[in-house]
N, C-alpha and C. Protein backbone atom coordinates (compact mmCIF):
# COMPACT_ATOMS: atom_id res chain seq x y z
N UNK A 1 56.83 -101.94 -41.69
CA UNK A 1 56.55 -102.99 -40.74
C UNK A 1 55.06 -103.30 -40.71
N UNK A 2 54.42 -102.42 -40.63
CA UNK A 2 52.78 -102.50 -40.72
C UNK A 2 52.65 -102.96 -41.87
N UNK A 3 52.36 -102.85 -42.84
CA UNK A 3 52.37 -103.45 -44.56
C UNK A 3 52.50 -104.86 -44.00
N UNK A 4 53.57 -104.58 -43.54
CA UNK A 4 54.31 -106.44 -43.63
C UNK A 4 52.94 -107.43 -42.85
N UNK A 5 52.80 -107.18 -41.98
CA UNK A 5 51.95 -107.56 -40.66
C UNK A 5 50.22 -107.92 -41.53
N UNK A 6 49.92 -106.69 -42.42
CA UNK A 6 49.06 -106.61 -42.83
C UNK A 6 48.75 -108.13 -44.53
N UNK A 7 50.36 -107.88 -44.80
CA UNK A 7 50.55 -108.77 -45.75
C UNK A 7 50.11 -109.80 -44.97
N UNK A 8 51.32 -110.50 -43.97
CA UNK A 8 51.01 -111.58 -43.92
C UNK A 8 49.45 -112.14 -43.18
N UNK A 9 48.54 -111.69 -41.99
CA UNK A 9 47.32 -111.45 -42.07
C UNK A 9 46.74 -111.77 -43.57
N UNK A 10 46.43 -111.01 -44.15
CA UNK A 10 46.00 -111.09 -45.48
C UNK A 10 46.17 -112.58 -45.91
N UNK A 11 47.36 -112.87 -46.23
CA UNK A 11 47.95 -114.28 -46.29
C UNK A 11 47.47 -115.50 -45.93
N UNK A 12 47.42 -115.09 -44.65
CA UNK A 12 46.91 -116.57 -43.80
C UNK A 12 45.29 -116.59 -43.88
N UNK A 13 44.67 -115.75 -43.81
CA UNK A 13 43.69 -115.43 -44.27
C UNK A 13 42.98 -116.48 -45.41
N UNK A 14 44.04 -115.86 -46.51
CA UNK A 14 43.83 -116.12 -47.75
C UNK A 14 44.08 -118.32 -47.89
N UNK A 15 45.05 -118.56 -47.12
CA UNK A 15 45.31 -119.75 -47.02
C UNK A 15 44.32 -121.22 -46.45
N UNK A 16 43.82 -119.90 -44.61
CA UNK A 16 42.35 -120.48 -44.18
C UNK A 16 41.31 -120.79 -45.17
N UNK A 17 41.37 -119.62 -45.82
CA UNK A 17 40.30 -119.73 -46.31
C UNK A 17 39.11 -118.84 -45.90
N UNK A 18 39.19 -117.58 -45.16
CA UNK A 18 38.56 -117.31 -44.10
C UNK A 18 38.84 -115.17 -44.90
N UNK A 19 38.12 -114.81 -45.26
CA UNK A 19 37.26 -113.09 -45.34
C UNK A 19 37.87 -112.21 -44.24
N UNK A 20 38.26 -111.37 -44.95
CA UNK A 20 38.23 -110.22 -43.82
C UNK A 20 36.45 -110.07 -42.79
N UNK A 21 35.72 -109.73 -44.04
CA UNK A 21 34.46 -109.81 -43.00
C UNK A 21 33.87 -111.08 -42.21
N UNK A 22 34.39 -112.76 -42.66
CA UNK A 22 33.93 -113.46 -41.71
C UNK A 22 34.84 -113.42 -40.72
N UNK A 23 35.85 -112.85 -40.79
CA UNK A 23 37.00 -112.63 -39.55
C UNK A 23 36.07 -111.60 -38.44
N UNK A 24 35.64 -110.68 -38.85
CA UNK A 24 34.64 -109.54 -37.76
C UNK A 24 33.79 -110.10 -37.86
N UNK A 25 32.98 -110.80 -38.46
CA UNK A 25 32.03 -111.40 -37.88
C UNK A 25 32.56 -112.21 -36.76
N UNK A 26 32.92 -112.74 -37.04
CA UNK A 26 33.38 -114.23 -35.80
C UNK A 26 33.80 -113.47 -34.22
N UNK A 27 34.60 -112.03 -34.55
CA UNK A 27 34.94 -111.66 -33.88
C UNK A 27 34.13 -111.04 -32.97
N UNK A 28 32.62 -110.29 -33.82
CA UNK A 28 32.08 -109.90 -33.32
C UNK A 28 31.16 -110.95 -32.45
N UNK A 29 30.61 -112.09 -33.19
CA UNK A 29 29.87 -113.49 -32.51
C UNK A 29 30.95 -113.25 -30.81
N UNK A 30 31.99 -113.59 -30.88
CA UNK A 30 32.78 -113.72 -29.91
C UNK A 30 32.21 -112.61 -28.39
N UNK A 31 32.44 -111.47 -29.33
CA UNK A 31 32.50 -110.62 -27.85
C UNK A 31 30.82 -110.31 -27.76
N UNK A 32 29.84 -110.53 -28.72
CA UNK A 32 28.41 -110.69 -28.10
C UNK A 32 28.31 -111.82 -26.73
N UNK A 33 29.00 -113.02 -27.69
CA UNK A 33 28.72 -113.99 -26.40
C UNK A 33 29.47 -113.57 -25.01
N UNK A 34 30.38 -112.52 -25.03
CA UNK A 34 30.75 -112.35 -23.51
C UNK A 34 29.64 -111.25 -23.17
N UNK A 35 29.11 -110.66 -23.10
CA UNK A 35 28.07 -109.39 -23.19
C UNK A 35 26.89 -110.18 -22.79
N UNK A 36 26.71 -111.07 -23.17
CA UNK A 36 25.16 -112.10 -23.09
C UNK A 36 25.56 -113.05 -21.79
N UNK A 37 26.83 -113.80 -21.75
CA UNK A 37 26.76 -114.24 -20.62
C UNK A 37 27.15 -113.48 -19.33
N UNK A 38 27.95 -112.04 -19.71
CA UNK A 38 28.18 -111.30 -18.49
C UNK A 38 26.75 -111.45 -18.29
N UNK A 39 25.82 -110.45 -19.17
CA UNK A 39 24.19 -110.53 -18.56
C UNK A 39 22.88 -111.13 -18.05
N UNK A 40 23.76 -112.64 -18.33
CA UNK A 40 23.33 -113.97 -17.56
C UNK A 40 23.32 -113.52 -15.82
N UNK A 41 25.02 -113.27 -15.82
CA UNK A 41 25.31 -113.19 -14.97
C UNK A 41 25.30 -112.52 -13.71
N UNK A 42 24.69 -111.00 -14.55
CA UNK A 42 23.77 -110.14 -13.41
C UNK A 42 22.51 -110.13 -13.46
N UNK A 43 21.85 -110.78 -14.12
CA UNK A 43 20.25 -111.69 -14.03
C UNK A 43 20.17 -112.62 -12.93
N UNK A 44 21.51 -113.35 -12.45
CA UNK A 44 21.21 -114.23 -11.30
C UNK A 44 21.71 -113.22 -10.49
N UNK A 45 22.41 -112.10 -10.11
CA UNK A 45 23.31 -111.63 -9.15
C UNK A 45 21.80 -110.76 -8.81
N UNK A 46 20.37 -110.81 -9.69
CA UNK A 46 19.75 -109.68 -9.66
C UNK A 46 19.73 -107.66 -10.02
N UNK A 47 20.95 -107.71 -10.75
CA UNK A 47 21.19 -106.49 -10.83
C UNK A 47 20.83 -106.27 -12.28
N UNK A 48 19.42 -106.48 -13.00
CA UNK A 48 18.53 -106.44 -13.49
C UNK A 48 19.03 -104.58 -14.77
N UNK A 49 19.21 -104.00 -14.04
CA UNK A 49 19.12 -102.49 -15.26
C UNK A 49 21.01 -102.42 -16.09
N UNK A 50 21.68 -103.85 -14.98
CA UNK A 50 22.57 -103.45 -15.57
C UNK A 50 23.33 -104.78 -16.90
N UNK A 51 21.46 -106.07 -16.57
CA UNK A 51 21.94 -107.16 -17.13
C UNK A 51 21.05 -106.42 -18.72
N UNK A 52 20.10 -105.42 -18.83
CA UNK A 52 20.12 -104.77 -20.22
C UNK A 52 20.72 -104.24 -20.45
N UNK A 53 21.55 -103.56 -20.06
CA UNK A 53 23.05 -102.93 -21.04
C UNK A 53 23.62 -103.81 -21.72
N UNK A 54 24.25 -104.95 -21.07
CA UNK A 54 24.93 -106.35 -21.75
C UNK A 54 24.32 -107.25 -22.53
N UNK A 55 23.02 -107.35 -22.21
CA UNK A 55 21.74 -107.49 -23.55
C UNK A 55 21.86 -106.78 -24.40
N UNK A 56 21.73 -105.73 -24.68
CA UNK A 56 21.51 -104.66 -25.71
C UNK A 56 22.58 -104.83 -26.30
N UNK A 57 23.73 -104.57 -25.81
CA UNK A 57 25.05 -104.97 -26.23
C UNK A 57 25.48 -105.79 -27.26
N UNK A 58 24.88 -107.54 -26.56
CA UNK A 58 24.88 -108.34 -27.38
C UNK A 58 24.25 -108.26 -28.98
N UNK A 59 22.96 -108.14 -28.78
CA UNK A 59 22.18 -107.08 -29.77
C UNK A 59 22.59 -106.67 -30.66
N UNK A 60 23.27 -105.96 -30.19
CA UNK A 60 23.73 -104.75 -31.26
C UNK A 60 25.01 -105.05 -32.13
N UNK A 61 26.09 -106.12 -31.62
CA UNK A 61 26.81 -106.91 -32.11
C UNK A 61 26.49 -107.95 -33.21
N UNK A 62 25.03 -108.28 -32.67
CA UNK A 62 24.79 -109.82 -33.69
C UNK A 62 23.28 -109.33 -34.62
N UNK A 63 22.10 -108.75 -33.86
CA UNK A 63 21.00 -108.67 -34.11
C UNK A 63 20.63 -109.90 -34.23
N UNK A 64 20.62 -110.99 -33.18
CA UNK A 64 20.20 -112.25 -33.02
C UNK A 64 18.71 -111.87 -32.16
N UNK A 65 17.39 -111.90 -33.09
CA UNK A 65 16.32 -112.36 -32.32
C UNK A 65 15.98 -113.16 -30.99
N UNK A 66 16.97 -113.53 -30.94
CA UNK A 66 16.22 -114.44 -29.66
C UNK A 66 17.09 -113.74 -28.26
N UNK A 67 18.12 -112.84 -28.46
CA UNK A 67 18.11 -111.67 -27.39
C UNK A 67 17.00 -111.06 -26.90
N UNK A 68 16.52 -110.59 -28.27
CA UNK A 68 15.32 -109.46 -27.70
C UNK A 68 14.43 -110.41 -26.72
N UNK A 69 14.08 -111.49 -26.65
CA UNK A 69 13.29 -112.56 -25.60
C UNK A 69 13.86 -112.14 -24.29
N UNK A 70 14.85 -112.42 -24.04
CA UNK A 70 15.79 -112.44 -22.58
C UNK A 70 15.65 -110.58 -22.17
N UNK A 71 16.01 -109.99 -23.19
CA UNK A 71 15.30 -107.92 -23.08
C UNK A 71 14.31 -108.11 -21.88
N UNK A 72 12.87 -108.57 -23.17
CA UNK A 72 11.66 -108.97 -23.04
C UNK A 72 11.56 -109.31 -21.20
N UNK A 73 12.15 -109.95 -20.50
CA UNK A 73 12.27 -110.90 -19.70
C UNK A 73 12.70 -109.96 -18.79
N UNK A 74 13.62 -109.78 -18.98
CA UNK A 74 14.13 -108.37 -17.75
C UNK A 74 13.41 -107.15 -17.63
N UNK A 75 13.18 -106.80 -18.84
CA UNK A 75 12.21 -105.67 -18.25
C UNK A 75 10.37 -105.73 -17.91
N UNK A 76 10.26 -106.74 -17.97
CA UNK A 76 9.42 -107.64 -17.36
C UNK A 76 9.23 -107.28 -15.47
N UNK A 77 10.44 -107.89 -15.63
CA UNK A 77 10.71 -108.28 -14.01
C UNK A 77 11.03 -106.85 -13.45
N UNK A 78 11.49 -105.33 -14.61
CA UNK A 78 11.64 -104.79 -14.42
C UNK A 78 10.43 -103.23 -14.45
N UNK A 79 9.05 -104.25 -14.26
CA UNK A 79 8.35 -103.60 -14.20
C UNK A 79 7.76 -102.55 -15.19
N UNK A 80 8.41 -102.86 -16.28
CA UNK A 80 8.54 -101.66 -17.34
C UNK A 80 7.78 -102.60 -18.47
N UNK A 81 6.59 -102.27 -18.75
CA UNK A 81 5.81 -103.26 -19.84
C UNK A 81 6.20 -102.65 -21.37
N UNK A 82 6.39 -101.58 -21.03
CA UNK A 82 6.11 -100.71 -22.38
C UNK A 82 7.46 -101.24 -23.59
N UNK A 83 8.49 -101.01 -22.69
CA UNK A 83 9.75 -101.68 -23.16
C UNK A 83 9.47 -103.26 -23.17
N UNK A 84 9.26 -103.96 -22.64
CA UNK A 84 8.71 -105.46 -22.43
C UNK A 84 8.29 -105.84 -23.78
N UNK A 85 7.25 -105.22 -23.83
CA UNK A 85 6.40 -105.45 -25.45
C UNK A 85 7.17 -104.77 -26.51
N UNK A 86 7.74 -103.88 -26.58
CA UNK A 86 8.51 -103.72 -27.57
C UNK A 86 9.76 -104.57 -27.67
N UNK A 87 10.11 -105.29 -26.78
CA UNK A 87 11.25 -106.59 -27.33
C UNK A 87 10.55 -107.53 -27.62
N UNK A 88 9.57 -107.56 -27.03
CA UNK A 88 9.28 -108.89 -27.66
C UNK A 88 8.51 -109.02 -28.97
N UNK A 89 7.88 -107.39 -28.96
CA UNK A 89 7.75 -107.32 -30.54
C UNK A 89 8.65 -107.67 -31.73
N UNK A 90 9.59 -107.29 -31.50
CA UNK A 90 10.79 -107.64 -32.58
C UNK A 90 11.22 -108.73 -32.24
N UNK A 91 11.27 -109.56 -30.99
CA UNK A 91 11.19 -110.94 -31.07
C UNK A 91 11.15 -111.62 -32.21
N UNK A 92 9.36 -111.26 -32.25
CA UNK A 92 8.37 -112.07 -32.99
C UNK A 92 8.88 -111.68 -34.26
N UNK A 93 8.95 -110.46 -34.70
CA UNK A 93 9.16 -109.79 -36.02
C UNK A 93 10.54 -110.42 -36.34
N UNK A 94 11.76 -110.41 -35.58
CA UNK A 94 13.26 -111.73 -36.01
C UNK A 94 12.86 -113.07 -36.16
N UNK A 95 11.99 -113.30 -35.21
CA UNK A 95 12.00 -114.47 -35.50
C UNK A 95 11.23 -115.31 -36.34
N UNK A 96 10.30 -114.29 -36.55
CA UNK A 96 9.80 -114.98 -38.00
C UNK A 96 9.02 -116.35 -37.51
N UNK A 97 9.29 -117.44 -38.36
CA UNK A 97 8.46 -118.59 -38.94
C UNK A 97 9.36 -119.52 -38.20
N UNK A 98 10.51 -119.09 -37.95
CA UNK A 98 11.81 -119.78 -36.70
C UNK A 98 10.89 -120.05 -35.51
N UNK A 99 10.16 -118.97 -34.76
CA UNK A 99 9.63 -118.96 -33.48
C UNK A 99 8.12 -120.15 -33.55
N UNK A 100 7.92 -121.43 -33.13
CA UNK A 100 6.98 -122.22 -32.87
C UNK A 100 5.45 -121.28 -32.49
């Protein structure tokens, strides 16, 4: 039964047009963006140590540079420079020739 499941997966796959790995990718894009906007979301609620977990999170799902900014930003506000400058170091370092 599994085989089968796996066949057809495979299949449709193959039909999309669409990778096992751009399938986890996408998947993974997916659940960063819930992780980033949960951490939107305790950025306005103010609950600040727990909107970097869901930052980091995101992070660690995509390694999209322009997270580490929003890091940067919270621990900012979170009084913590040391961490501050180190996101936004790698900011700069992702973002390259991208960042104006």
């Amino acid at each position: 039964m599994r085989s089968t499941v796996n066949r057809v997966v495979f299949l449709l796959a193959l039909i999309v047009g669409v990778t096992a790995p751009q399938m986890a990718r996408a998947g993974a894009k997916e659940e960063a963006r819930k992780h980033y906007d949960r951490a939107i979301e305790l950025v306005d609620d103010g609950q600040l140590a727990e909107a970097i977990i869901e930052f980091q999170r995101s992070y660690d799902l995509t390694k999209h540079f322009s997270v580490l900014y929003n890091i940067g930003q919270v621990y900012v506000s979170l009084a913590k420079p040391v961490e501050a400058i180190a996101a936004y170091e790698g900011y700069l370092v992702g973002g390259g020739k991208s960042i104006p």
